[in-house]
PDB file of N, CA and C in Angstrom:
ATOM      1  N   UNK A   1     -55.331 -37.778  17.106  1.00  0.00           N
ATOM      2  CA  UNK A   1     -54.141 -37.282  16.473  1.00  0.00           C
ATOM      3  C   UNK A   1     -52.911 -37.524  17.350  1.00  0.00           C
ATOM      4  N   UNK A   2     -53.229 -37.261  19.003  1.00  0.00           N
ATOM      5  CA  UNK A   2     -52.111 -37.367  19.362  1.00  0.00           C
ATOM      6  C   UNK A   2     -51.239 -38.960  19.637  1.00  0.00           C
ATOM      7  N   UNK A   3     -52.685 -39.924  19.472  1.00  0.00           N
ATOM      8  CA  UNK A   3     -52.205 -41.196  19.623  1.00  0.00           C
ATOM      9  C   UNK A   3     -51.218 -41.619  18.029  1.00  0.00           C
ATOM     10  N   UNK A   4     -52.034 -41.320  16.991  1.00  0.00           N
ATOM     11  CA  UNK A   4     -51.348 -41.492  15.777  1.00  0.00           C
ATOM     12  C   UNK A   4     -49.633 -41.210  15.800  1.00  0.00           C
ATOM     13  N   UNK A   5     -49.657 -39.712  16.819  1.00  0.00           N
ATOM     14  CA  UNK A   5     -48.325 -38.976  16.873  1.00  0.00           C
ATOM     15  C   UNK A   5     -47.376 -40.031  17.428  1.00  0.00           C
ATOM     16  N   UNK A   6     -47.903 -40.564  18.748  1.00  0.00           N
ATOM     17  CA  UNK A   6     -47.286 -41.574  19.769  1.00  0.00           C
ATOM     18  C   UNK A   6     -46.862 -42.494  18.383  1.00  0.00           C
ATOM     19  N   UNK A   7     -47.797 -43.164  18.048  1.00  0.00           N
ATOM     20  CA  UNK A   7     -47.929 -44.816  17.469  1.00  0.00           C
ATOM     21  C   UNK A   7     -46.793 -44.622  16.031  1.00  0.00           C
ATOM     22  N   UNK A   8     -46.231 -43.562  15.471  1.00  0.00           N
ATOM     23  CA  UNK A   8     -45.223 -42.926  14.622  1.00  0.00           C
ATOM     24  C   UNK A   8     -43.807 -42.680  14.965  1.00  0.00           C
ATOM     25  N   UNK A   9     -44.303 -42.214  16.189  1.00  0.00           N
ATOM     26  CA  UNK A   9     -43.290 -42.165  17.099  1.00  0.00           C
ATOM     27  C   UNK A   9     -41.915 -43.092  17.554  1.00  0.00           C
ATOM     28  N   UNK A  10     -43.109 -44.044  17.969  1.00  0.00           N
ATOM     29  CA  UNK A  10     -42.367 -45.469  18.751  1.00  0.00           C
ATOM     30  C   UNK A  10     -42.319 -46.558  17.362  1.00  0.00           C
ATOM     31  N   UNK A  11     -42.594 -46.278  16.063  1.00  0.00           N
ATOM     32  CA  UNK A  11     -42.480 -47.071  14.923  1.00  0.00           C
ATOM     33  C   UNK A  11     -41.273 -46.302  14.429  1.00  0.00           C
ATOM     34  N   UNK A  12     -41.249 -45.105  14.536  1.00  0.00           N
ATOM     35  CA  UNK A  12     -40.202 -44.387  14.192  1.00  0.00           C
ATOM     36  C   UNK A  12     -38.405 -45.110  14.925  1.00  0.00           C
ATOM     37  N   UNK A  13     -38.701 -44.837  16.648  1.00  0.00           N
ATOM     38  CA  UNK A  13     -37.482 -45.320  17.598  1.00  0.00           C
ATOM     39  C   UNK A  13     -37.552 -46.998  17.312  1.00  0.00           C
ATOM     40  N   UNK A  14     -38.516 -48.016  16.737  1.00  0.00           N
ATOM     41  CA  UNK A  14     -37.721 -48.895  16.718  1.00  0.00           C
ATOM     42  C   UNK A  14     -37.252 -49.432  15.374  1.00  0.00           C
ATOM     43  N   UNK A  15     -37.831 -48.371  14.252  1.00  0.00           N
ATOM     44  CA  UNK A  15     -36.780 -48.765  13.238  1.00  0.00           C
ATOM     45  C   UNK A  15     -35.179 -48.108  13.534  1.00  0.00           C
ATOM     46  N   UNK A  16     -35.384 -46.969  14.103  1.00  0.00           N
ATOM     47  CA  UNK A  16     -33.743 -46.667  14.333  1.00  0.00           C
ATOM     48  C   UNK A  16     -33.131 -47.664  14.675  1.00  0.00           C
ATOM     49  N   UNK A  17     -33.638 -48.071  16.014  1.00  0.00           N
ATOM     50  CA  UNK A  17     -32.651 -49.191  17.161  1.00  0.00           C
ATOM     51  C   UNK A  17     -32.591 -50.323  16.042  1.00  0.00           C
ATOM     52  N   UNK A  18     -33.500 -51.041  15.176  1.00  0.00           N
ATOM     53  CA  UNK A  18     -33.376 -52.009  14.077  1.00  0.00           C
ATOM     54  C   UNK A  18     -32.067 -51.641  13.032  1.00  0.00           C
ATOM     55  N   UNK A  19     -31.877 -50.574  12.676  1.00  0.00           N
ATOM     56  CA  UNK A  19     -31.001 -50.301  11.593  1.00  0.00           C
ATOM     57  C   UNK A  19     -30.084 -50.087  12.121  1.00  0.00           C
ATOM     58  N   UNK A  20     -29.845 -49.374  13.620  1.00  0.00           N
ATOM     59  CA  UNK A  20     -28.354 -49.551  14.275  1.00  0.00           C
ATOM     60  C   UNK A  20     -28.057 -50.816  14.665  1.00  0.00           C
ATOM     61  N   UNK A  21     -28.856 -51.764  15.003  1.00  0.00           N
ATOM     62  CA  UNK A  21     -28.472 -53.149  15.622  1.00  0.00           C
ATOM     63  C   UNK A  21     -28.032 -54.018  14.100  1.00  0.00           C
ATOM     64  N   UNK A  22     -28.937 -53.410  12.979  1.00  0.00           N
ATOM     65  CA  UNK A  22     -28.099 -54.316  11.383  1.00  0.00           C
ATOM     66  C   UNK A  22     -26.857 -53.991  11.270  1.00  0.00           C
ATOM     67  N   UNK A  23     -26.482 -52.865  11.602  1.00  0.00           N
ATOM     68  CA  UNK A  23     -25.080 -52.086  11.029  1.00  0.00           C
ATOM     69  C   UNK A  23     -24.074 -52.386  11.787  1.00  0.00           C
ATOM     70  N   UNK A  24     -24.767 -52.400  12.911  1.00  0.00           N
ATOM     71  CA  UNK A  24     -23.135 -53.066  14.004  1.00  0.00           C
ATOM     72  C   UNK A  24     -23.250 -54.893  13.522  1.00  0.00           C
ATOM     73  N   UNK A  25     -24.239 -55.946  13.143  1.00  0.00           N
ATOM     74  CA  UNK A  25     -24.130 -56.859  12.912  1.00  0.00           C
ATOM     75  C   UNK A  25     -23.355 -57.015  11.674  1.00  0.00           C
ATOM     76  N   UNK A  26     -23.327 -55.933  10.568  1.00  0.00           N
ATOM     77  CA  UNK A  26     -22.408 -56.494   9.963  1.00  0.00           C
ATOM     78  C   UNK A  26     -21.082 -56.011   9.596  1.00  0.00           C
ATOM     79  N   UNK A  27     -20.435 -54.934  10.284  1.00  0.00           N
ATOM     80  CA  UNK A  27     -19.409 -54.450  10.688  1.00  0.00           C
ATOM     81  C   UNK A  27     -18.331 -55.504  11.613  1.00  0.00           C
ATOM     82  N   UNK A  28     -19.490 -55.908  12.586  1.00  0.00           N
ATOM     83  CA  UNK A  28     -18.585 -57.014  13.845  1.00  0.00           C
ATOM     84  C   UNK A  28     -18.161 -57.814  13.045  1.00  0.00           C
ATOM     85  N   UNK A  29     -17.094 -58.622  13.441  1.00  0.00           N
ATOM     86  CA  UNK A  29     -15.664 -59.599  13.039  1.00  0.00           C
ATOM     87  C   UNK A  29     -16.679 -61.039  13.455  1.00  0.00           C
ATOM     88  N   UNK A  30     -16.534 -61.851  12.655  1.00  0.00           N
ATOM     89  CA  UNK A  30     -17.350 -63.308  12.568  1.00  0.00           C
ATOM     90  C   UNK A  30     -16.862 -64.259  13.983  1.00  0.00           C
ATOM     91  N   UNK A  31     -16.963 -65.210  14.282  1.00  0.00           N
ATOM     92  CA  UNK A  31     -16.122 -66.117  15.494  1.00  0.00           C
ATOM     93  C   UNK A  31     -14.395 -66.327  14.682  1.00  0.00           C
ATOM     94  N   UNK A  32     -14.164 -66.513  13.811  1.00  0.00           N
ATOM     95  CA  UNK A  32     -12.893 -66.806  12.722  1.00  0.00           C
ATOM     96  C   UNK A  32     -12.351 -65.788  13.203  1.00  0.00           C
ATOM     97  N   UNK A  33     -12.538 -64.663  12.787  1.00  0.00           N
ATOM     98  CA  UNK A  33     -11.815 -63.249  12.881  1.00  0.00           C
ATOM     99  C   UNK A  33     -11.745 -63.062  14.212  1.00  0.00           C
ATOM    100  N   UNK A  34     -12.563 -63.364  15.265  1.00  0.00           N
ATOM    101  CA  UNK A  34     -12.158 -63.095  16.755  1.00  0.00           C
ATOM    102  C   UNK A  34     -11.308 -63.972  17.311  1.00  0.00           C
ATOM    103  N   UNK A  35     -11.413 -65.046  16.661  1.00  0.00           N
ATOM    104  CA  UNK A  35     -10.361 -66.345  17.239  1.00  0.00           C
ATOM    105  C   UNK A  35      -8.774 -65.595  16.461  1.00  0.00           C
ATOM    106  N   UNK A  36      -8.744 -65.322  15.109  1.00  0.00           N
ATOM    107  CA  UNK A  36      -7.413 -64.324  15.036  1.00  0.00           C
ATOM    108  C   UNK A  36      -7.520 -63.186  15.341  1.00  0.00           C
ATOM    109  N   UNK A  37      -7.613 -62.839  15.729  1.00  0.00           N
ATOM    110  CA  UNK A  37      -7.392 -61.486  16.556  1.00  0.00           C
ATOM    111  C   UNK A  37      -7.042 -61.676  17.926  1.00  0.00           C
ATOM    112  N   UNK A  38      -7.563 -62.735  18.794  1.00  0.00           N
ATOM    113  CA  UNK A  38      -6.735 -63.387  20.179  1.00  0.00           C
ATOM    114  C   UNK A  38      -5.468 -63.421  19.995  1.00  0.00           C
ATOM    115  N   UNK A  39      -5.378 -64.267  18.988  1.00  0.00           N
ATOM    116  CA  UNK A  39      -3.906 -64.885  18.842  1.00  0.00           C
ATOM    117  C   UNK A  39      -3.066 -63.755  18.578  1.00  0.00           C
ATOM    118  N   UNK A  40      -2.840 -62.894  18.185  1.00  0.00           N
ATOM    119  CA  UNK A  40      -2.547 -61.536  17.753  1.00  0.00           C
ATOM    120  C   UNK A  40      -2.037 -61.015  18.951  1.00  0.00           C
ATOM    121  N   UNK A  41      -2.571 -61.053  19.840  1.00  0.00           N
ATOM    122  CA  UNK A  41      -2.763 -60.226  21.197  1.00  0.00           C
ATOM    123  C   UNK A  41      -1.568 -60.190  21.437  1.00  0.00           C
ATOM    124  N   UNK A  42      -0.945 -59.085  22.367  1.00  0.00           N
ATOM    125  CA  UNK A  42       0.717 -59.200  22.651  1.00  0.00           C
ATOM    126  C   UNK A  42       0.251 -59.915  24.232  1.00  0.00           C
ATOM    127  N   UNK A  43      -0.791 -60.403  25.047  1.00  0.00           N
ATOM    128  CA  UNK A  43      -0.970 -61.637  25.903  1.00  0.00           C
ATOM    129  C   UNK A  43      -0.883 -62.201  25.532  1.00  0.00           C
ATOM    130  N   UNK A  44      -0.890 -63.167  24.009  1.00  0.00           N
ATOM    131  CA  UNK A  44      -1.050 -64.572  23.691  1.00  0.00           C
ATOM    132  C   UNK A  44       0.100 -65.057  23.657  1.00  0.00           C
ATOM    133  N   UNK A  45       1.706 -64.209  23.479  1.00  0.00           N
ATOM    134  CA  UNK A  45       2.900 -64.606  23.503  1.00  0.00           C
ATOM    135  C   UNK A  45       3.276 -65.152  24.973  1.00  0.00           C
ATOM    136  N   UNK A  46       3.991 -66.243  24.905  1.00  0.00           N
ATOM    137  CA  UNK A  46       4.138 -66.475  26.894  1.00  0.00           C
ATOM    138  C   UNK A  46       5.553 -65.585  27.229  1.00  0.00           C
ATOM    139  N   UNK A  47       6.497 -65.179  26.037  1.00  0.00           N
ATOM    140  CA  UNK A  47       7.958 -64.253  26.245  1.00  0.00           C
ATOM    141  C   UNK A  47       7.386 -63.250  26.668  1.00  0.00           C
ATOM    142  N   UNK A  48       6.397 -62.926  25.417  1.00  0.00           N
ATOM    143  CA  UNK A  48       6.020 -60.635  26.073  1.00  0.00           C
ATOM    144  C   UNK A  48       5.200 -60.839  27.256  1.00  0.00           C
ATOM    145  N   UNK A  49       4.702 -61.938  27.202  1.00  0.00           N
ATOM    146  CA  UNK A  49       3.987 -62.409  28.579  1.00  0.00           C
ATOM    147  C   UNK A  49       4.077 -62.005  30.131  1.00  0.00           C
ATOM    148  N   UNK A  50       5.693 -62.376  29.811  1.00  0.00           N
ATOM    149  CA  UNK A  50       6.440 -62.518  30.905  1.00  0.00           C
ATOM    150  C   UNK A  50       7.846 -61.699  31.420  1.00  0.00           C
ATOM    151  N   UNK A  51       7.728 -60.471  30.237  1.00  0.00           N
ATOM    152  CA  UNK A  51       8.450 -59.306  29.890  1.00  0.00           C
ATOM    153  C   UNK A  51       7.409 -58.587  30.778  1.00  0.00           C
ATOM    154  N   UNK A  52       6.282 -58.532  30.478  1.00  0.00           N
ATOM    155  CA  UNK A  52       4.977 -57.841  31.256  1.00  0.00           C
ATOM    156  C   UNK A  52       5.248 -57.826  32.433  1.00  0.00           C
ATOM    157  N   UNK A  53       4.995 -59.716  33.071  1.00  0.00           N
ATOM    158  CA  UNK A  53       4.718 -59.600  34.310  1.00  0.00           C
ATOM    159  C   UNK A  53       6.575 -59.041  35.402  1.00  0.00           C
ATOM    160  N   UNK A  54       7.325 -59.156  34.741  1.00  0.00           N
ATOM    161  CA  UNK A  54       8.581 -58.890  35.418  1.00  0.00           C
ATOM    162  C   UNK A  54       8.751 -57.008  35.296  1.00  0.00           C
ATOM    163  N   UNK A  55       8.021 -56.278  34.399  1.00  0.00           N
ATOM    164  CA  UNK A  55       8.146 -55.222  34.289  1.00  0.00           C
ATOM    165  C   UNK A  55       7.089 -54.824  34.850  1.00  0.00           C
ATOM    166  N   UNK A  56       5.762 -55.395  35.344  1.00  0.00           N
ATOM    167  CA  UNK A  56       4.935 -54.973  36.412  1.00  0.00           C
ATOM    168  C   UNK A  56       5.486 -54.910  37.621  1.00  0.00           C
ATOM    169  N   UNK A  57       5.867 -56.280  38.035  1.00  0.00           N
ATOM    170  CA  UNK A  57       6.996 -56.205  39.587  1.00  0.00           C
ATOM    171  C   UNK A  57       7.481 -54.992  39.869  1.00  0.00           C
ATOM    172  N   UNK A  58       8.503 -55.336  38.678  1.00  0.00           N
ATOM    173  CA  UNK A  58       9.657 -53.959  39.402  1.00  0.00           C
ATOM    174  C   UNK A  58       9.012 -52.553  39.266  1.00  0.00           C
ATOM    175  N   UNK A  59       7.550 -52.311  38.456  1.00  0.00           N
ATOM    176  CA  UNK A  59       7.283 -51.166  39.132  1.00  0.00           C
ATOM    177  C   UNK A  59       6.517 -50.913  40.612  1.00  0.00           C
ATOM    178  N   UNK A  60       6.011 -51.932  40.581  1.00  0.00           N
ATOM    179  CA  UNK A  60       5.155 -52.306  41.781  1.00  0.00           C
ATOM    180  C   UNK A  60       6.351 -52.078  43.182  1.00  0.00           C
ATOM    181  N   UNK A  61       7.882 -52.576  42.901  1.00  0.00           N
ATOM    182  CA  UNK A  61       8.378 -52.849  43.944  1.00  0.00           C
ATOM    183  C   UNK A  61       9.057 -50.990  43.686  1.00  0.00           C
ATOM    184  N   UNK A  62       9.228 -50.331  42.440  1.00  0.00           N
ATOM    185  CA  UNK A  62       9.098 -48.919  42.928  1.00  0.00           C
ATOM    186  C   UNK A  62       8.418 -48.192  43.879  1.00  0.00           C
ATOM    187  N   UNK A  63       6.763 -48.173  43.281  1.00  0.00           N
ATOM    188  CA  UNK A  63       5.887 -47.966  44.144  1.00  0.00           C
ATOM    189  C   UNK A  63       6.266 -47.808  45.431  1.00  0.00           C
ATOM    190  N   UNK A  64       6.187 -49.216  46.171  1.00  0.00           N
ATOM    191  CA  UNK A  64       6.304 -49.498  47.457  1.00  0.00           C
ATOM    192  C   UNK A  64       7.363 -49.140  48.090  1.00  0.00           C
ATOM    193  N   UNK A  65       8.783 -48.514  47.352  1.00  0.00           N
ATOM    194  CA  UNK A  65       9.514 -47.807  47.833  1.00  0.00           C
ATOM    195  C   UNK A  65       9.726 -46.454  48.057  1.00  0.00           C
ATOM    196  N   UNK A  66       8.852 -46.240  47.233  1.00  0.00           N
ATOM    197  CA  UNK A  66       8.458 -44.405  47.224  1.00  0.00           C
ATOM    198  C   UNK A  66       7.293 -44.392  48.326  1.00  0.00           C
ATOM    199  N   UNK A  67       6.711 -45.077  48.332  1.00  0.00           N
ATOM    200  CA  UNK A  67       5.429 -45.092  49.649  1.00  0.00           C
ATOM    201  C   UNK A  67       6.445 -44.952  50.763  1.00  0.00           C
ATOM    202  N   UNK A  68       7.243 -45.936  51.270  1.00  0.00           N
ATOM    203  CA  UNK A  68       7.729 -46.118  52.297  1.00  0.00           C
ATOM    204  C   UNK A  68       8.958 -45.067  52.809  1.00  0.00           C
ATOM    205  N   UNK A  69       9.154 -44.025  51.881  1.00  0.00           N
ATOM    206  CA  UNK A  69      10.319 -42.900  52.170  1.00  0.00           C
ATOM    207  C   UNK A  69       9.658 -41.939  52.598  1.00  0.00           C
ATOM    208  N   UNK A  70      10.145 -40.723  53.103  1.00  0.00           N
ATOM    209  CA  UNK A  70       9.672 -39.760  53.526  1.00  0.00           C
ATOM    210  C   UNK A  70       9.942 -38.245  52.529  1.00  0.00           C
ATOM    211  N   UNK A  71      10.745 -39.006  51.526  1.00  0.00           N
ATOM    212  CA  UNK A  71      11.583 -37.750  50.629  1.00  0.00           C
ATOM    213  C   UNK A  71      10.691 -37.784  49.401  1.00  0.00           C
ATOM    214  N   UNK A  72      10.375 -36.300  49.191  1.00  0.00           N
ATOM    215  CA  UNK A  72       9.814 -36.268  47.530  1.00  0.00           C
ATOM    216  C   UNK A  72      10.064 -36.769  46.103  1.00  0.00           C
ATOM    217  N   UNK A  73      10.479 -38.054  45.614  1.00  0.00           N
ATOM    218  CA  UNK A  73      11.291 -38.632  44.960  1.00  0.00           C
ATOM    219  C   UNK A  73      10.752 -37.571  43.884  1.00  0.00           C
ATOM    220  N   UNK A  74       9.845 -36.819  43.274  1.00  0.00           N
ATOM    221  CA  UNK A  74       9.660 -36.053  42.147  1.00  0.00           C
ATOM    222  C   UNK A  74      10.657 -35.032  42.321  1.00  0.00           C
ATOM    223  N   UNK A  75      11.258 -34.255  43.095  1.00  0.00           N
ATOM    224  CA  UNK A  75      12.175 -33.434  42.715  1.00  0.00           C
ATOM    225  C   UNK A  75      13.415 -33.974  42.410  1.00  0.00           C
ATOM    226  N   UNK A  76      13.862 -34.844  42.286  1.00  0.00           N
ATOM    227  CA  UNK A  76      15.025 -35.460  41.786  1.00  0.00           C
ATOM    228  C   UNK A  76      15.538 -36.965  42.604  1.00  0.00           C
ATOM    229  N   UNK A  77      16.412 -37.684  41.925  1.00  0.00           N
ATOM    230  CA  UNK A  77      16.958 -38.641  42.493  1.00  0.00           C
ATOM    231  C   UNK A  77      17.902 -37.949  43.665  1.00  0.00           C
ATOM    232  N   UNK A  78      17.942 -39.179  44.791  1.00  0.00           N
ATOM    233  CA  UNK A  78      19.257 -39.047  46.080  1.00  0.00           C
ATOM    234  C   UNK A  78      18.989 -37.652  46.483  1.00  0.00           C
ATOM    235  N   UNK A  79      17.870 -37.156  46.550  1.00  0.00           N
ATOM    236  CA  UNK A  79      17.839 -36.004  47.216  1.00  0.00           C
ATOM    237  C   UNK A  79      18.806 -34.589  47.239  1.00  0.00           C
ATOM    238  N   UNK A  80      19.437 -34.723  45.806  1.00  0.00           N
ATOM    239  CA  UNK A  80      19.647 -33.602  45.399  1.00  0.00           C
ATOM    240  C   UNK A  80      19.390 -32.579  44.942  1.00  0.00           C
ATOM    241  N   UNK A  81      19.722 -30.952  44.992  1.00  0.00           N
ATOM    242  CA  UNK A  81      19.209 -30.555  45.053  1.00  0.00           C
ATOM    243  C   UNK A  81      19.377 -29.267  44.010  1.00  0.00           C
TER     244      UNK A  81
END
């Protein structure tokens, strides 16, 4: 009995994993639909591209200026008070 239980069991867990692995197969987007959907991307533009990488800089070069002070820049600008 208890092998029957097992052998029900594990026929049981791999029809699940079978019917979740059908359902995501046909939900997912074909190679067509993933090739548009790249193009889509706000990376695929080389302008917002490069709106990105110039608006990464200048936070990056924030960063490194708030590292390098000794003043709490969160309580306000110029150290007022």
């Amino acid at each position: 009995m208890s092998a029957m239980r097992t052998m029900l069991a594990s026929i049981g867990l791999v029809g699940v994993v079978g019917v979740g692995y059908g359902m995501w197969a046909m939900i997912s987007p074909g190679e067509e639909r993933k090739r548009e959907m790249l193009k889509n991307l706000p990376e695929a533009n080389p302008l917002r591209m490069e709106e990105s990488r110039r608006r990464n800089a200048l936070m990056l070069q924030v960063l490194k200026e708030a590292a390098e002070t000794n003043e709490n820049i969160a309580r306000g600008f110029g150290g007022q008070k």
